[in-house]
Protein backbone atom coordinates (compact mmCIF):
# COMPACT_ATOMS: atom_id res chain seq x y z
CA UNK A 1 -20.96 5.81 -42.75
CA UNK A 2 -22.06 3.88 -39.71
CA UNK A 3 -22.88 0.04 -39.33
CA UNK A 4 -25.36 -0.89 -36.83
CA UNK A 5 -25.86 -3.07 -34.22
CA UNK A 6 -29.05 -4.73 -36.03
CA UNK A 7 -28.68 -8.93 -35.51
CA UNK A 8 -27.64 -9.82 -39.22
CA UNK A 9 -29.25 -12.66 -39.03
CA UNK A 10 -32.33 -11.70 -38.31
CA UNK A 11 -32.57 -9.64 -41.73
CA UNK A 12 -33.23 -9.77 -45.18
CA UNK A 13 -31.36 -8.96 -47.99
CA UNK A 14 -30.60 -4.56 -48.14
CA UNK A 15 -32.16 -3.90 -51.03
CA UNK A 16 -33.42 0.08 -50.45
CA UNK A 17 -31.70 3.39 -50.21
CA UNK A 18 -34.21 3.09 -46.94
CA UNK A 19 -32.95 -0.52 -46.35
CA UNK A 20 -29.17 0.68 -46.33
CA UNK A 21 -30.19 3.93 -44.06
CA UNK A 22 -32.22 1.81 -41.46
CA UNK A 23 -29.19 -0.63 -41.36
CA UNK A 24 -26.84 2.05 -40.24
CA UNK A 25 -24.76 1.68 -43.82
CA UNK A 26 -25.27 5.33 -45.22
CA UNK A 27 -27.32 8.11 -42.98
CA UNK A 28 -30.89 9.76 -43.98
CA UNK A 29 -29.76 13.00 -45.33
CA UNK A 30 -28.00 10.86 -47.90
CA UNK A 31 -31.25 9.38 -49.24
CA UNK A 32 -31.72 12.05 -52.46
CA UNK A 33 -28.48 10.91 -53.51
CA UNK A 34 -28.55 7.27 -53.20
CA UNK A 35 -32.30 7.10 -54.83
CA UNK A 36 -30.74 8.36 -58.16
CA UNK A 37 -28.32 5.43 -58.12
CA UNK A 38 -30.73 2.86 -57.44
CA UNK A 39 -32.91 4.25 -60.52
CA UNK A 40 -29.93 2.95 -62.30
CA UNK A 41 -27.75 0.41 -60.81
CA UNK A 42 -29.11 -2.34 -58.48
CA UNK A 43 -28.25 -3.29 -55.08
CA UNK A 44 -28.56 -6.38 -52.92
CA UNK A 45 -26.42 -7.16 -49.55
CA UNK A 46 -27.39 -10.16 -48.10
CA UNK A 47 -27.33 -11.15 -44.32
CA UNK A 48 -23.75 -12.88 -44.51
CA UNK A 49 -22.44 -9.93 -46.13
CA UNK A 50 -24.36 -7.41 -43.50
CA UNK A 51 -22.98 -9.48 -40.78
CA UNK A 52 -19.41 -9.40 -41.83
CA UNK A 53 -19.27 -5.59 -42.46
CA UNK A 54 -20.30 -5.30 -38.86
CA UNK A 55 -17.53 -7.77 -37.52
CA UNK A 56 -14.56 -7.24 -39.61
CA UNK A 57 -11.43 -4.95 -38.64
CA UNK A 58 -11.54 -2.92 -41.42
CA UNK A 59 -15.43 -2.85 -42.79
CA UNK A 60 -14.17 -0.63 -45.56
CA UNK A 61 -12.90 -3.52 -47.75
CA UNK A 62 -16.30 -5.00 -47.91
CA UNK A 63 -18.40 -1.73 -48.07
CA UNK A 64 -16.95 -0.34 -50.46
CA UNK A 65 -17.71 -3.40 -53.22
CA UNK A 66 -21.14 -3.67 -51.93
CA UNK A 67 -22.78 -0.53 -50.64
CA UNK A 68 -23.38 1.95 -52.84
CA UNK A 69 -21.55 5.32 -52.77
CA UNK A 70 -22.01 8.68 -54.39
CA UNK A 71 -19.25 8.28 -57.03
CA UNK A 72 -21.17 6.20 -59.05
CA UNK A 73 -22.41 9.06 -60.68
CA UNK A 74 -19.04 10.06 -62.28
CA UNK A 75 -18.84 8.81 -65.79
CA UNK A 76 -15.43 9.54 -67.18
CA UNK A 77 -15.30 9.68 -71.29
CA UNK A 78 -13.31 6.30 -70.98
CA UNK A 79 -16.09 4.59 -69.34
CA UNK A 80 -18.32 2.04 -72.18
CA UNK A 81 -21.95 0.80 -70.72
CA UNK A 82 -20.56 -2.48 -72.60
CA UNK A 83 -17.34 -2.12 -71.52
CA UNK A 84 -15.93 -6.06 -73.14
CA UNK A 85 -18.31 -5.91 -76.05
CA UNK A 86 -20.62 -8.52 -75.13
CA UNK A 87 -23.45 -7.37 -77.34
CA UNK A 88 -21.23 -7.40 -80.49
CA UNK A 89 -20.36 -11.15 -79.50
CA UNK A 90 -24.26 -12.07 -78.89
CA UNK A 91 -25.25 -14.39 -82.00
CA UNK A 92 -28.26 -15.26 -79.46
CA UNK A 93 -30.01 -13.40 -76.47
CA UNK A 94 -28.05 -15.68 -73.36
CA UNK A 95 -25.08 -16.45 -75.79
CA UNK A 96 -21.43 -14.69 -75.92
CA UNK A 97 -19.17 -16.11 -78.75
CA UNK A 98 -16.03 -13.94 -78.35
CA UNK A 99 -13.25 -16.96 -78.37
CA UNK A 100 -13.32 -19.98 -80.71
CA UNK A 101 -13.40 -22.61 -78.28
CA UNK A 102 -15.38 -21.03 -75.81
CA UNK A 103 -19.00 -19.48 -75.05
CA UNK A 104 -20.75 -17.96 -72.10
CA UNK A 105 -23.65 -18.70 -71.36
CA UNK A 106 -26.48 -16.13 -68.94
CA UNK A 107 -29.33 -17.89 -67.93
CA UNK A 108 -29.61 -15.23 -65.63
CA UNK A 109 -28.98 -11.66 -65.09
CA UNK A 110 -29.92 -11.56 -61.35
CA UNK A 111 -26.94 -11.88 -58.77
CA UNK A 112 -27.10 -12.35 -54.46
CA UNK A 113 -25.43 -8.98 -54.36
CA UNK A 114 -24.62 -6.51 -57.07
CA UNK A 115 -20.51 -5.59 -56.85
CA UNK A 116 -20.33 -1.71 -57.47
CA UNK A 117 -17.54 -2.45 -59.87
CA UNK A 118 -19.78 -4.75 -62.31
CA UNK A 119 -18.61 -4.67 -65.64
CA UNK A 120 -21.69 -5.70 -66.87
CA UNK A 121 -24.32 -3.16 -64.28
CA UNK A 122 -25.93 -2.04 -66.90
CA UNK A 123 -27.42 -5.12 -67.42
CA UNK A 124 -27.41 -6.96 -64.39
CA UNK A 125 -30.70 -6.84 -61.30
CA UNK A 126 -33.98 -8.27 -60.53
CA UNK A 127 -35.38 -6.85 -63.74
CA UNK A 128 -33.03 -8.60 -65.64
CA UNK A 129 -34.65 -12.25 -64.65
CA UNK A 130 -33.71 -15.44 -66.37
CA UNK A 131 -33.91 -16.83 -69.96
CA UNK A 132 -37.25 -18.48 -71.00
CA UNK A 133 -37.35 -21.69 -71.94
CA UNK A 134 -37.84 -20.56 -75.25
CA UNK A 135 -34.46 -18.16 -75.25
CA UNK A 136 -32.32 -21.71 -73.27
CA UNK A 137 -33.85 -23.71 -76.23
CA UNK A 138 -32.37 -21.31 -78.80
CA UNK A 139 -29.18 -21.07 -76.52
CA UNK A 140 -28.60 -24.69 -76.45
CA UNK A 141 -29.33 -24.89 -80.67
CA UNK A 142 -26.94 -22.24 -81.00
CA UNK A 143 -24.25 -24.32 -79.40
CA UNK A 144 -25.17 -27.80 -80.61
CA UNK A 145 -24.55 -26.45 -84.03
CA UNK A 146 -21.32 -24.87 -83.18
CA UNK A 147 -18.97 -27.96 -82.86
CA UNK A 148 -15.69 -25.43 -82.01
CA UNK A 149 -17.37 -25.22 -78.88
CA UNK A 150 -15.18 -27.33 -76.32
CA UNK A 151 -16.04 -25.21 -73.34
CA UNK A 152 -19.40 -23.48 -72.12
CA UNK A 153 -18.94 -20.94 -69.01
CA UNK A 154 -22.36 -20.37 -67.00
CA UNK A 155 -22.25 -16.58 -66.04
CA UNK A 156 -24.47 -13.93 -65.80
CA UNK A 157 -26.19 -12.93 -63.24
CA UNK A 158 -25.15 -15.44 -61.02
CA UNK A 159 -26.00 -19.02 -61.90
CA UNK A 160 -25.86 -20.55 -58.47
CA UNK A 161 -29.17 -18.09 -58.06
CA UNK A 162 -31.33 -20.48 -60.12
CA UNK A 163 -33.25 -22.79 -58.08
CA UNK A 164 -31.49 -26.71 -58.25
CA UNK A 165 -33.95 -28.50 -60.25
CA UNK A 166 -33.32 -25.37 -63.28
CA UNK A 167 -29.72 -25.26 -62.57
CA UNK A 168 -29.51 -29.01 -63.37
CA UNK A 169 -32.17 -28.80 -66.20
CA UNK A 170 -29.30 -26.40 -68.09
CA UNK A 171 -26.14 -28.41 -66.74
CA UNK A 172 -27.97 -31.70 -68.08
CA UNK A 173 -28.80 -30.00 -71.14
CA UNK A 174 -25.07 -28.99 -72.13
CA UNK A 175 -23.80 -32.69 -71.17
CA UNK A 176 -25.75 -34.31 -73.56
CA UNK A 177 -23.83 -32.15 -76.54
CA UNK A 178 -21.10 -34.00 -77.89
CA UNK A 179 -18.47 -31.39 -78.10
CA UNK A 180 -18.67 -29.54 -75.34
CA UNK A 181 -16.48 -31.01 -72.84
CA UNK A 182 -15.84 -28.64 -69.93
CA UNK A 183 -18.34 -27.08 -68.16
CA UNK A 184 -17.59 -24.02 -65.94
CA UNK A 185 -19.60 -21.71 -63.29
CA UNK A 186 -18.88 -18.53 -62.45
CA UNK A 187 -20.19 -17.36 -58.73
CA UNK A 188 -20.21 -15.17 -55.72
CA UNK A 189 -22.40 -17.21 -54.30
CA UNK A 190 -20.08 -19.18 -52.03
CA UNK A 191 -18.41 -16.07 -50.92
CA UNK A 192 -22.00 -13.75 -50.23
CA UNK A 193 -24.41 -16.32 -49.41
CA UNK A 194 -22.36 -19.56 -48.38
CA UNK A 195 -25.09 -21.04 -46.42
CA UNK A 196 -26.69 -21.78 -49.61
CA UNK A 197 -24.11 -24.15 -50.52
CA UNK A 198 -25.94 -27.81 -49.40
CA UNK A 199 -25.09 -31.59 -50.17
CA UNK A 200 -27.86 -30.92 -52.49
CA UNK A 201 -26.02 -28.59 -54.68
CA UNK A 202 -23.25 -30.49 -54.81
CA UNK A 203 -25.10 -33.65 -55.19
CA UNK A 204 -26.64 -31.84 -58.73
CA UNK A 205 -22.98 -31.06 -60.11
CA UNK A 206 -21.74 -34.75 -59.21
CA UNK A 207 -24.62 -36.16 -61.70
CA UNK A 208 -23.36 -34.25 -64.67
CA UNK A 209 -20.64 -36.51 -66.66
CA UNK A 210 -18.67 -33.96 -67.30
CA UNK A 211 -15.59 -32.09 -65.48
CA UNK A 212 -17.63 -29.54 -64.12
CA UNK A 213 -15.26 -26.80 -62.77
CA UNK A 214 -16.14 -23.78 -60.41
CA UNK A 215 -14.52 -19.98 -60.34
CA UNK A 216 -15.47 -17.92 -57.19
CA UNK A 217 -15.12 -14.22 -57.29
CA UNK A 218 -13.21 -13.42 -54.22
CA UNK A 219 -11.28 -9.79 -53.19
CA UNK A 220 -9.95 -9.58 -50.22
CA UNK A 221 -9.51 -12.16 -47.55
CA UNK A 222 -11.63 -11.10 -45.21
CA UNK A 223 -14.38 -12.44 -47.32
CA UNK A 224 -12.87 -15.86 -46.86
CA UNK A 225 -15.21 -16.61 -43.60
CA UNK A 226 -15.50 -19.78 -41.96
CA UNK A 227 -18.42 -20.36 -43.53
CA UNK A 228 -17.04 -19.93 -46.89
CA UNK A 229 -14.66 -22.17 -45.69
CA UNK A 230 -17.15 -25.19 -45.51
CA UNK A 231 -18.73 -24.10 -48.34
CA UNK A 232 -15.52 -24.40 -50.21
CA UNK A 233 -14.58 -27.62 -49.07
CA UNK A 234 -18.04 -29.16 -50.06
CA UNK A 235 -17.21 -28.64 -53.64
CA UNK A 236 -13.32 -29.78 -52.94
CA UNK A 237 -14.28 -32.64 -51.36
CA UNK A 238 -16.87 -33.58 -53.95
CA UNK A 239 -13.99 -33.56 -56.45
CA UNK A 240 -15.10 -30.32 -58.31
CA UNK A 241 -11.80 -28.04 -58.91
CA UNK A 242 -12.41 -24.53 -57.51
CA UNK A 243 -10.67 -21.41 -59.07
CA UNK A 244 -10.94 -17.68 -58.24
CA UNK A 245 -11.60 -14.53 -59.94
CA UNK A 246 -10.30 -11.16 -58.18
CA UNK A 247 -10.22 -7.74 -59.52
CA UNK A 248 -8.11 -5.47 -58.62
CA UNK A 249 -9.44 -2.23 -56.87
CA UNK A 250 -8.22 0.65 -55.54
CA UNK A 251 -7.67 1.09 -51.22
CA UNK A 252 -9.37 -2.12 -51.42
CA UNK A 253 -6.74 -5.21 -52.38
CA UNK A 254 -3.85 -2.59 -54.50
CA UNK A 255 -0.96 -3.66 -51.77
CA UNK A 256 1.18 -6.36 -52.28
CA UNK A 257 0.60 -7.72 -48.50
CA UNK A 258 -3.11 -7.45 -48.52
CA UNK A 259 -2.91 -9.73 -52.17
CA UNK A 260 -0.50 -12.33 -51.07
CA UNK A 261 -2.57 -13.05 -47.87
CA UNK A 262 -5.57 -13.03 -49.76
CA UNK A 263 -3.62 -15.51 -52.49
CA UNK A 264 -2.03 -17.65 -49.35
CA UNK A 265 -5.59 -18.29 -47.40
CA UNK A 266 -7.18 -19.06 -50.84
CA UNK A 267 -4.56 -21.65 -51.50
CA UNK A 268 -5.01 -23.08 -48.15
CA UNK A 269 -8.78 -23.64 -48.89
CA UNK A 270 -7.61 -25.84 -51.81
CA UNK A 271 -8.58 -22.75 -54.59
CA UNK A 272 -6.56 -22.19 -57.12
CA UNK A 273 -6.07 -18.29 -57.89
CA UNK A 274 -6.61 -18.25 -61.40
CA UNK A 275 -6.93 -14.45 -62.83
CA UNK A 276 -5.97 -10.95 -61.26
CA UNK A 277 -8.41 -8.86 -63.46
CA UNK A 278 -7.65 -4.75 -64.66
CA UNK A 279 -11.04 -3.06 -63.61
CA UNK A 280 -13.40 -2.90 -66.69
CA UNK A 281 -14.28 0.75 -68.32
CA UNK A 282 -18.17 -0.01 -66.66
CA UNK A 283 -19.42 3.32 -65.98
CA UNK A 284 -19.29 5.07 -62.59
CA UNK A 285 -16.14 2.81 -61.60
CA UNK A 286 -13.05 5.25 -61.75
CA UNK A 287 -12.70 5.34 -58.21
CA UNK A 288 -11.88 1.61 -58.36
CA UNK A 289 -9.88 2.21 -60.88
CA UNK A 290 -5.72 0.90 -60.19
CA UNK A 291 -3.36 2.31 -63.01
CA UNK A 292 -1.49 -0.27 -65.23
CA UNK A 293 1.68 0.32 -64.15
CA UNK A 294 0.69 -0.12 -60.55
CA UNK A 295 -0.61 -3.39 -61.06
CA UNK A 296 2.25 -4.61 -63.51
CA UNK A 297 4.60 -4.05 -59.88
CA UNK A 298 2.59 -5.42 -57.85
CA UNK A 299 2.18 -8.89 -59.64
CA UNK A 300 5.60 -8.12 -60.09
CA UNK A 301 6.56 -8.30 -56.17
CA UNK A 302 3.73 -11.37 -56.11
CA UNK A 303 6.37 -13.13 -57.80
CA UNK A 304 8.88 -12.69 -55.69
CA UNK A 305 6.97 -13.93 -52.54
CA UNK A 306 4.54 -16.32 -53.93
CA UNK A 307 4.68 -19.90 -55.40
CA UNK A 308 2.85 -20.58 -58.95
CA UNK A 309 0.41 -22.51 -57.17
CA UNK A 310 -0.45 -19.28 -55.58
CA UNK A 311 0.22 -16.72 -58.30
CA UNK A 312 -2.80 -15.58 -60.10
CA UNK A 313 -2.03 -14.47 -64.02
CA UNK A 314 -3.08 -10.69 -64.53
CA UNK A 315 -5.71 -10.27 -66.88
CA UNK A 316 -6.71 -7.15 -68.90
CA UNK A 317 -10.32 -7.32 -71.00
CA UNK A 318 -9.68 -5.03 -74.09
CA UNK A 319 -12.14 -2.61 -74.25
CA UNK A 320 -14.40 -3.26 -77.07
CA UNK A 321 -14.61 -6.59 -76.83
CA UNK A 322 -11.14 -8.25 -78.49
CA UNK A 323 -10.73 -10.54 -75.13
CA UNK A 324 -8.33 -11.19 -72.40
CA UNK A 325 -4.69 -10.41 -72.89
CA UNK A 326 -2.13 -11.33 -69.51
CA UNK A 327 -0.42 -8.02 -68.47
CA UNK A 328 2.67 -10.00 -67.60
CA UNK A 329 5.69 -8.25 -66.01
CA UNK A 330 8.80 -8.34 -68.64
CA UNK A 331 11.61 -9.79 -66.73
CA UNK A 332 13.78 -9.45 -69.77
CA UNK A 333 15.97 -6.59 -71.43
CA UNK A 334 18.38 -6.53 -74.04
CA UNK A 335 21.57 -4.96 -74.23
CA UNK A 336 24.22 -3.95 -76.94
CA UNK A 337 26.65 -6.79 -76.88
CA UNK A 338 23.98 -9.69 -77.86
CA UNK A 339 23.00 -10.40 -74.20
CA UNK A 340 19.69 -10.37 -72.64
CA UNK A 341 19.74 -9.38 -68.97
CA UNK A 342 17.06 -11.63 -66.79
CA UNK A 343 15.48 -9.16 -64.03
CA UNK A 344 15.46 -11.95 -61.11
CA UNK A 345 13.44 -12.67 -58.30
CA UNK A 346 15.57 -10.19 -56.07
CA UNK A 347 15.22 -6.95 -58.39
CA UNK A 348 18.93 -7.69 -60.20
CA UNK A 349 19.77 -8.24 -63.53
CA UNK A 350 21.59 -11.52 -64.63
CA UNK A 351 23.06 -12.03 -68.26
CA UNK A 352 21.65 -14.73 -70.28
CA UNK A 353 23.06 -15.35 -73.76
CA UNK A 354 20.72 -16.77 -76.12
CA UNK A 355 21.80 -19.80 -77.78
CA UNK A 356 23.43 -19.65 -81.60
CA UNK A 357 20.60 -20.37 -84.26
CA UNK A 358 21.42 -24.10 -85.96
CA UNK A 359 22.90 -23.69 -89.29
């Protein structure tokens, strides 16, 4: 692969085998192949995104989540087309119920760029468009009459897509019920498009009463631009909390330097890394794919280097759709004599006796 001088700001979004070929991201003979992918799975790069493959030191990082590569026709048996179960936690098209006190909602399915990694790519592109107003209606009755329902997540798709004036219509919407008392967005928006982010935006998530909190998806740190920078800092400074998402991915952030410096400069934007996520069984994602183990050490060795603030909790999805379980390093071990040895910061072992039981 080649990246091309073309100004990226003069572009549109790469949307086209022939979009990705004229931009010097894969060559012509390659065309065959990469039709057959985009009969299936969708693709979008954006200008910001175009412009920092051609200007960062290693352009691998950031073309390898975006642009489209010939692997993605390897389905191992492993690999689900839901890989979390969200149709079997659907009780309404736009709706996942999986947790009690928790819901999703997709009011759309259409994202600024399509991660090759999705867990959801099956579902996800331009064909997948929004809700109608008849399907948010039915959304919205679904969680009005489900008062467990302390927390609605906006997902998709990408619901920083939607134009302000719908975006507000759903966020208004959700503060008027009662019980719902936390309102989250999940978005690559800031990090792929942060131009987008305007006062205007902003201004639309102040008027909700609400705590109205917001969860980037950020992988590496040389996504974390200067403009992402100001467009992280408009929702700081506006008082909305900002959290990140990051997956974990293979010769793309599976190092223990390359996470702590992505962990440290998201910190320093005033984001809070919040989950370190196993890659999903999506199909056509193996060679993303980190073992287990490998990702138990490395959050292992995170601890060691970074602070909590810094330390993101490492999440695995159960295939199927059971939910999130933290793949937390065990720091302790027992022994024969009633002791439990503590595996410290440094690698040694320190004994800890557990106190007597009260008669």
């Amino acid at each position: 692969m080649t990246t091309s001088p073309i100004d990226a700001n003069a572009i549109r979004t790469l949307r086209t085998p022939e979009d990705l070929a004229g931009a010097g991201l894969i060559s012509t003979s390659e065309l065959i192949s990469f039709a057959m992918i985009a009969e299936r799975y969708a693709t979008a790069i954006p200008p910001a995104v175009f412009k920092l493959i051609q200007n960062v030191i290693n352009p691998d990082v950031i073309t390898r989540q975006f642009v489209p590569s010939t692997n993605e026709l390897q389905t191992t048996p492993e690999e689900l087309n839901d890989p979390i179960g969200d149709h079997n936690h659907s009780p309404v098209k736009g709706v996942v119920h999986r947790y009690l006190d928790r819901a999703l909602l997709m009011p759309t399915l259409v994202c600024p760029v399509y991660c090759r990694f999705c867990f959801r790519r099956e579902m996800v592109g331009p064909e997948g468009g929004a809700l109608t107003s008849k399907q948010l209606d039915e959304a919205f009755n679904y969680i009005r009459k489900t008062p467990e329902i302390w927390e609605v997540i906006l997902t998709g798709g990408d619901p920083l897509i939607l134009s302000n004036r719908r975006l507000m219509k759903i966020l208004t919407a959700l503060d008027d019920i009662e019980h719902v008392k936390i309102i989250r967005i999940h978005t690559r928006v800031p990090i792929v498009t942060p131009l987008s982010i305007k006062a205007d935006l902003i201004s639309a998530l102040k008027g909700i009463s609400k705590p109205v909190y917001v969860s980037i998806h950020c992988n590496h740190a040389a996504e974390l631009t200067p403009d992402v920078a100001r467009a992280c800092a408009l929702f700081v400074d506006a008082g909305i909390p900002l959290l990140s998402q990051t997956v974990l991915l293979k010769d793309i952030n599976d190092s223990v330097e390359t996470l702590e410096t992505l962990m440290r400069t998201l910190v320093t934007l005033r984001v809070k890394p919040y989950y370190l996520h196993q890659l999903d069984f999506a199909p056509g994602t193996s060679h993303f794919r980190v073992p287990l183990d490998k990702g138990q050490n490395l959050v292992k060795n995170l601890r060691s280097r970074l602070s909590g603030l810094a330390l993101p909790t490492y999440m695995l999805d159960i295939p199927g759709g059971a939910g999130k379980v933290p793949l937390t390093p065990n720091h302790s071990h027992n022994n024969s004599k009633g002791f439990i040895s503590i595996e410290g910061p440094d690698g040694h072992l320190y004994p800890y006796r557990p106190p007597a039981n009260p008669s």
